[in-house]
Protein backbone atom coordinates (compact mmCIF):
# COMPACT_ATOMS: atom_id res chain seq x y z
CA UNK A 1 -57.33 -17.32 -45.20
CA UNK A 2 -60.99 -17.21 -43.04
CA UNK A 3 -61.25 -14.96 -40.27
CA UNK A 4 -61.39 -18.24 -38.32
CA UNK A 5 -58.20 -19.48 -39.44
CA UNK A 6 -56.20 -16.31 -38.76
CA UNK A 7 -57.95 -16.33 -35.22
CA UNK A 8 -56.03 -19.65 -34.88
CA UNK A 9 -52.80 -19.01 -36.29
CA UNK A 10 -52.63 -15.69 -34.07
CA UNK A 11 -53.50 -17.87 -30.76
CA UNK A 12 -50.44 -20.14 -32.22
CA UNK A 13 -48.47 -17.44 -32.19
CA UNK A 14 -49.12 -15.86 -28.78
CA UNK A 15 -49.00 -19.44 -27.19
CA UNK A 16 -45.23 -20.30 -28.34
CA UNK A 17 -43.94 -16.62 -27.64
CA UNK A 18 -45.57 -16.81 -23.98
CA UNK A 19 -43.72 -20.79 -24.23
CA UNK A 20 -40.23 -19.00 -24.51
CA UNK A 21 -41.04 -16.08 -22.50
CA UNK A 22 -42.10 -19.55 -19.96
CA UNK A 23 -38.72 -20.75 -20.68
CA UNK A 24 -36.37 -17.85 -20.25
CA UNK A 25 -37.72 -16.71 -17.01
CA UNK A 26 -36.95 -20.43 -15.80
CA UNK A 27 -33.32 -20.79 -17.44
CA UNK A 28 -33.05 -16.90 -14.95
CA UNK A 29 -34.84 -17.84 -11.95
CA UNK A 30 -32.60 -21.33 -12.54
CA UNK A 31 -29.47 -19.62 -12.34
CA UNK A 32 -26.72 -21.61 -9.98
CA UNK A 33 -26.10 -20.65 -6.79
CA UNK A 34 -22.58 -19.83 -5.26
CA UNK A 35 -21.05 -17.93 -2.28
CA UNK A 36 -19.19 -15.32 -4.29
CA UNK A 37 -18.48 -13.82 -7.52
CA UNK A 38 -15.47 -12.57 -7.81
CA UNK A 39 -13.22 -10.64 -10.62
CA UNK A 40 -9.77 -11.07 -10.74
CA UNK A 41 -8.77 -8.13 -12.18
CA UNK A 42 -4.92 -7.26 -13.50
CA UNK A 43 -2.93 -3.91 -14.21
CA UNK A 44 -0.98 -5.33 -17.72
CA UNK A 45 -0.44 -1.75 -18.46
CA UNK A 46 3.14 -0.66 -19.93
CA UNK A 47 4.40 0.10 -16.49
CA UNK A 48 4.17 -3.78 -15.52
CA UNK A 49 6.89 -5.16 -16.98
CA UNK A 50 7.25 -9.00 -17.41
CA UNK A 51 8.76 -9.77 -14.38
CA UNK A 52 5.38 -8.17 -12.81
CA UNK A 53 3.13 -9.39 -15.26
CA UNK A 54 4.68 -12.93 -14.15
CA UNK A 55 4.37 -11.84 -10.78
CA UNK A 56 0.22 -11.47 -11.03
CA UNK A 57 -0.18 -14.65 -13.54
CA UNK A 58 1.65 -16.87 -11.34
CA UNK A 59 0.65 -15.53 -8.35
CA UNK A 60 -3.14 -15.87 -8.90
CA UNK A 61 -2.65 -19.49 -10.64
CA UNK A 62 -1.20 -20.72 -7.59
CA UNK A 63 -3.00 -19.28 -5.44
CA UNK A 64 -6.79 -20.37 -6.66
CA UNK A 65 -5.68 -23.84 -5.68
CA UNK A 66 -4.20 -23.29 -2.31
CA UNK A 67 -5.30 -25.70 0.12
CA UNK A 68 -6.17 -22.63 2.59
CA UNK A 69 -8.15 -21.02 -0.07
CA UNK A 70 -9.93 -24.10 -0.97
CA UNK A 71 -10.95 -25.00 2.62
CA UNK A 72 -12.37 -21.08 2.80
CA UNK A 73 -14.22 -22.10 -0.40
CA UNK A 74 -15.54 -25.20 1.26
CA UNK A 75 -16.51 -23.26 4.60
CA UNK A 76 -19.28 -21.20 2.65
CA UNK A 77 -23.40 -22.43 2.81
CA UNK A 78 -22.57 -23.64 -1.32
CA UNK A 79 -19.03 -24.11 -1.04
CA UNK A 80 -18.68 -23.20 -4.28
CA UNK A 81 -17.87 -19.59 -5.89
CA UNK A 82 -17.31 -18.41 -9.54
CA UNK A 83 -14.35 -16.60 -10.34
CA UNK A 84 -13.21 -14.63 -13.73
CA UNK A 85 -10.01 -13.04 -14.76
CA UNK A 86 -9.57 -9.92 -16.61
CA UNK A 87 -6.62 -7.76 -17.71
CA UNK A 88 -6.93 -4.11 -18.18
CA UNK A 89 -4.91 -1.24 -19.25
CA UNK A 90 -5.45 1.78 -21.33
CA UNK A 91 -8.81 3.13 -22.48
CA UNK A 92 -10.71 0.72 -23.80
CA UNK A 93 -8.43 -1.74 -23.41
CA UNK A 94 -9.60 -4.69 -21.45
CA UNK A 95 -9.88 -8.02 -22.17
CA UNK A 96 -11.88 -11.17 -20.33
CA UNK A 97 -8.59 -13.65 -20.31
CA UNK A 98 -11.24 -16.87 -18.39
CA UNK A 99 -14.79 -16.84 -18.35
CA UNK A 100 -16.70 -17.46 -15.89
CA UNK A 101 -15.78 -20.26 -13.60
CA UNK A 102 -17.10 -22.54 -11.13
CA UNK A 103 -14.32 -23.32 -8.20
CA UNK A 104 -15.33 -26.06 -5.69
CA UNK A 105 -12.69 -28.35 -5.50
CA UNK A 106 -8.63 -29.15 -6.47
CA UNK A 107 -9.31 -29.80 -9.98
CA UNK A 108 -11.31 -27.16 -11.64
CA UNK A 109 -8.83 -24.72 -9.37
CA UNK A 110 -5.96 -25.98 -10.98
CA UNK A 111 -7.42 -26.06 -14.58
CA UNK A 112 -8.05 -22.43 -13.80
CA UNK A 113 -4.54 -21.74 -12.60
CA UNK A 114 -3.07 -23.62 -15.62
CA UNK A 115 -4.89 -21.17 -18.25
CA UNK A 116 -3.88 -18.19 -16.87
CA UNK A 117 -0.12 -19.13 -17.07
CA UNK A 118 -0.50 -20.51 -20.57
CA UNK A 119 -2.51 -17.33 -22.40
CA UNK A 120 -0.52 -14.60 -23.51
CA UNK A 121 -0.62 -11.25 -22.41
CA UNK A 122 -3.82 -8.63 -23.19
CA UNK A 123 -2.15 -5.36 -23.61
CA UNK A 124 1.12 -2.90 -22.79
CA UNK A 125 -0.89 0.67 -22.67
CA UNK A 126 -1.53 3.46 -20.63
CA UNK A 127 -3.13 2.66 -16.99
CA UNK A 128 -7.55 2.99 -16.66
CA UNK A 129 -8.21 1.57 -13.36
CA UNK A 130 -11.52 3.24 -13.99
CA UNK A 131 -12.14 1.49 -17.36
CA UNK A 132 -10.58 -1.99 -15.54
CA UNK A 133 -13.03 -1.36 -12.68
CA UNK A 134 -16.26 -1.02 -15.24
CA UNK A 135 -15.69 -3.74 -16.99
CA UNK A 136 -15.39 -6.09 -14.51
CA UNK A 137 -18.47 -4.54 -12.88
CA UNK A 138 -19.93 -5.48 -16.40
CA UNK A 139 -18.73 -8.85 -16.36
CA UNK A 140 -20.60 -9.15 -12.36
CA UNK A 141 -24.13 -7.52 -14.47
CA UNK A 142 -23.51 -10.74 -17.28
CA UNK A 143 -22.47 -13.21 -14.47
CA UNK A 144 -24.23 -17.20 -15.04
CA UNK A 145 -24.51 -16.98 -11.35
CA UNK A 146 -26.05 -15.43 -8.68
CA UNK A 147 -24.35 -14.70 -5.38
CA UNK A 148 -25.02 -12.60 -2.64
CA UNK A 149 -21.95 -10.99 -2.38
CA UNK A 150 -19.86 -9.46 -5.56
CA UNK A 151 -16.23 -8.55 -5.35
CA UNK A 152 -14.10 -6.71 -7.94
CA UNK A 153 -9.97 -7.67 -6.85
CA UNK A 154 -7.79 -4.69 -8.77
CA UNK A 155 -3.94 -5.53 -8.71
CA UNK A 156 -1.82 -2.68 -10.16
CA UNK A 157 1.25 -1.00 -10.01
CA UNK A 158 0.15 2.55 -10.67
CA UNK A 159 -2.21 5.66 -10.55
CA UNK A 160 -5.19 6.15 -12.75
CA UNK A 161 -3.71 7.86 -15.69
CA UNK A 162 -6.39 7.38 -18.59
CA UNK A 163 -10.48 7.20 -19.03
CA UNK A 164 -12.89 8.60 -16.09
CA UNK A 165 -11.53 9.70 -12.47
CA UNK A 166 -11.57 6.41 -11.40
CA UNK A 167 -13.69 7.54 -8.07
CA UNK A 168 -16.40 7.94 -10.03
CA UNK A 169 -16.46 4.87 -11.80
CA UNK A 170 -15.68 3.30 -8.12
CA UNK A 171 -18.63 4.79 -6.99
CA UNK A 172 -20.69 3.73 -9.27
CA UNK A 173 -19.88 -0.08 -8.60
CA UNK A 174 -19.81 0.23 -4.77
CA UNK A 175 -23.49 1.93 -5.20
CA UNK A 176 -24.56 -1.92 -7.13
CA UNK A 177 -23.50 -3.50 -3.78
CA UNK A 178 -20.06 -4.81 -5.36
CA UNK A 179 -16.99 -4.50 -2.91
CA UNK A 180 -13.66 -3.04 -4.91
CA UNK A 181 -10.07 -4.64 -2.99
CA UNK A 182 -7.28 -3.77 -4.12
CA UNK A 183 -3.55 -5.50 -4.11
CA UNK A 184 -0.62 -3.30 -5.51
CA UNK A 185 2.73 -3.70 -6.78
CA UNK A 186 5.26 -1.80 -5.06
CA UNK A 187 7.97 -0.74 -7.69
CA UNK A 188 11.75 -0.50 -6.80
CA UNK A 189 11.89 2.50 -9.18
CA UNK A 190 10.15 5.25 -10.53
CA UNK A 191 9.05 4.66 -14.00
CA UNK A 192 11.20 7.12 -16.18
CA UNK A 193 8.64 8.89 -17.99
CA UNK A 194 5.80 9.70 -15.40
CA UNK A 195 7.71 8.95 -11.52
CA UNK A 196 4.60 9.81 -9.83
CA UNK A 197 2.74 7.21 -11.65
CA UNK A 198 4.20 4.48 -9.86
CA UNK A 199 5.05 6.19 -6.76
CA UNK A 200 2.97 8.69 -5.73
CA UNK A 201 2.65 11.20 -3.42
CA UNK A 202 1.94 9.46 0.02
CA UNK A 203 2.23 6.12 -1.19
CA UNK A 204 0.43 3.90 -3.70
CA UNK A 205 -1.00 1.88 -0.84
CA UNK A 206 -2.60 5.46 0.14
CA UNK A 207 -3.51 6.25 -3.42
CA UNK A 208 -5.47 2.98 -3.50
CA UNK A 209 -7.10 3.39 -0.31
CA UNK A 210 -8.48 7.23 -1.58
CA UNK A 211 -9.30 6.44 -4.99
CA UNK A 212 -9.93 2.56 -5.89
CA UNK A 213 -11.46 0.64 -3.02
CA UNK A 214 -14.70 0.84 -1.76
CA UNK A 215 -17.32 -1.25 0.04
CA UNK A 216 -18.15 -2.86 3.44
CA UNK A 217 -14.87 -4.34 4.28
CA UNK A 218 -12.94 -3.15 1.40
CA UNK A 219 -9.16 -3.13 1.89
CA UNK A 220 -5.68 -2.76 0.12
CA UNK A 221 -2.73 -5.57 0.70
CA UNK A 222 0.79 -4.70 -0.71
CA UNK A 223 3.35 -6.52 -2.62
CA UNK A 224 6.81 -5.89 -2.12
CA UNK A 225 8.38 -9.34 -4.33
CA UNK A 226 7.39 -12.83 -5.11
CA UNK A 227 7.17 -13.98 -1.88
CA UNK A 228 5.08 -11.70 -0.97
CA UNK A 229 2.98 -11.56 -3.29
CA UNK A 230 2.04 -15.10 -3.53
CA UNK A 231 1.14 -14.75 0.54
CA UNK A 232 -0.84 -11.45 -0.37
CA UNK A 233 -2.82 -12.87 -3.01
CA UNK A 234 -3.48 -16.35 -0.44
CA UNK A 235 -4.58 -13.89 2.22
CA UNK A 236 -6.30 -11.87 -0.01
CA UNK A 237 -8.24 -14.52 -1.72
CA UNK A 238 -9.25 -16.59 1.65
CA UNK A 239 -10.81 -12.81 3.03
CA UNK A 240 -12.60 -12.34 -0.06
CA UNK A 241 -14.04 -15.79 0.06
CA UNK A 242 -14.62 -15.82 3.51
CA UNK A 243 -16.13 -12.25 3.70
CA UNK A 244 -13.48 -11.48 6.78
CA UNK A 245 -13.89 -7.32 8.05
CA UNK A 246 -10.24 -6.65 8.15
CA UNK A 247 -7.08 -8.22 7.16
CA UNK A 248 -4.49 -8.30 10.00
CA UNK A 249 -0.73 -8.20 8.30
């Protein structure tokens, strides 16, 4: 081949790769725009029995398509957000249960309310909030869209009892800008093998509020049953969405 023709081929070359370079800084910059990403993050650890696991499944399912949640979803500049769910338990064991997915109206709420009641469960380990709480932060990094505010909501039923101290991996997510909530699962009684797992010293409410959340705004909601759970989550959901400072029980 002539000097010439290699000259050529070369400017070929540089041409298509600056084409795609072109391209993917387009498909970035293009990225849809929505009011808030938010993780749904659940404890599926072997302390949550099925009755809980129930509890958080059918609790979040309804609650995504709540009319008062959907007006708070309306109410933003987009009125849109994007919303994942993820299930976490032991080290190394989480799972992304739905992708990421756009919420705007009735109907892709409820399609994202009726796949989390029809997928099975993740796992029945030992309980990482710290390994639940950086891989949803990972899942926020990976996100389709781009929001201005980032929320990471931990349900759970116990203390961190596996991976990193879980205030350091809080730390690091609140330091990206990402606000950590947390909603826990009050338990009748102590789990038989570890009691201060589920019921700690001061309170798991308290345990929560020292060692999970973080972030302007951050705050913890309890769940005593059903009933209240469903109404926590609701709340929950519509100050997330809505970016309220405090929740007022």
């Amino acid at each position: 081949m002539s000097s010439r023709a290699v000259i050529i081929a070369l400017i070929r070359v540089a041409l298509a790769l600056g084409a795609n370079a072109s391209f993917a800084w387009l498909c970035a910059s293009a990225a849809e725009q929505v009011d808030l990403l938010l993780v749904l993050s659940a404890d599926v650890s072997r302390s949550v029995d099925h009755p809980k696991f129930l509890l958080q499944r059918e609790g979040y399912a309804t609650a995504i398509s709540d009319p008062q949640v959907l007006d708070a979803i309306r109410s933003g500049p987009h009125q849109r957000i994007a919303v994942c769910f993820v299930e976490w338990s032991g080290l190394g064991a989480q799972k992304l249960v739905i992708d990421w997915s756009l919420i705007d109206d009735l109907a892709p709420a409820r399609k994202f309310g009726d796949q989390l009641l029809e997928l099975p469960r993740s796992f029945a380990d030992r309980t990482s909030i710290s390994g639940g709480i950086e891989f949803a932060t990972e899942q926020l990094d990976h996100a389709p869209y781009e929001a201005s505010r980032r929320t990471i909501d931990v349900s759970g039923d116990g203390t961190n009892n596996a991976g990193r101290d879980v205030k350091l991996a809080r730390d690091e997510t609140i330091a990206k800008g990402i606000v950590i909530n947390g909603l826990v699962i009050l338990s009748d009684r102590p789990v038989p093998w570890n009691a201060e797992h589920t019921n700690p010293a001061g309170g798991l409410e308290k345990y929560y509020q020292d060692n999970v959340i973080g972030g302007p705004g951050a705050f913890v909601l309890v769940a005593e049953n059903f009933q209240s759970f469903g109404r926590a989550i609701i709340k929950k959901l519509i100050a997330e969405i809505a970016s309220l400072p405090r929740i007022v029980r």
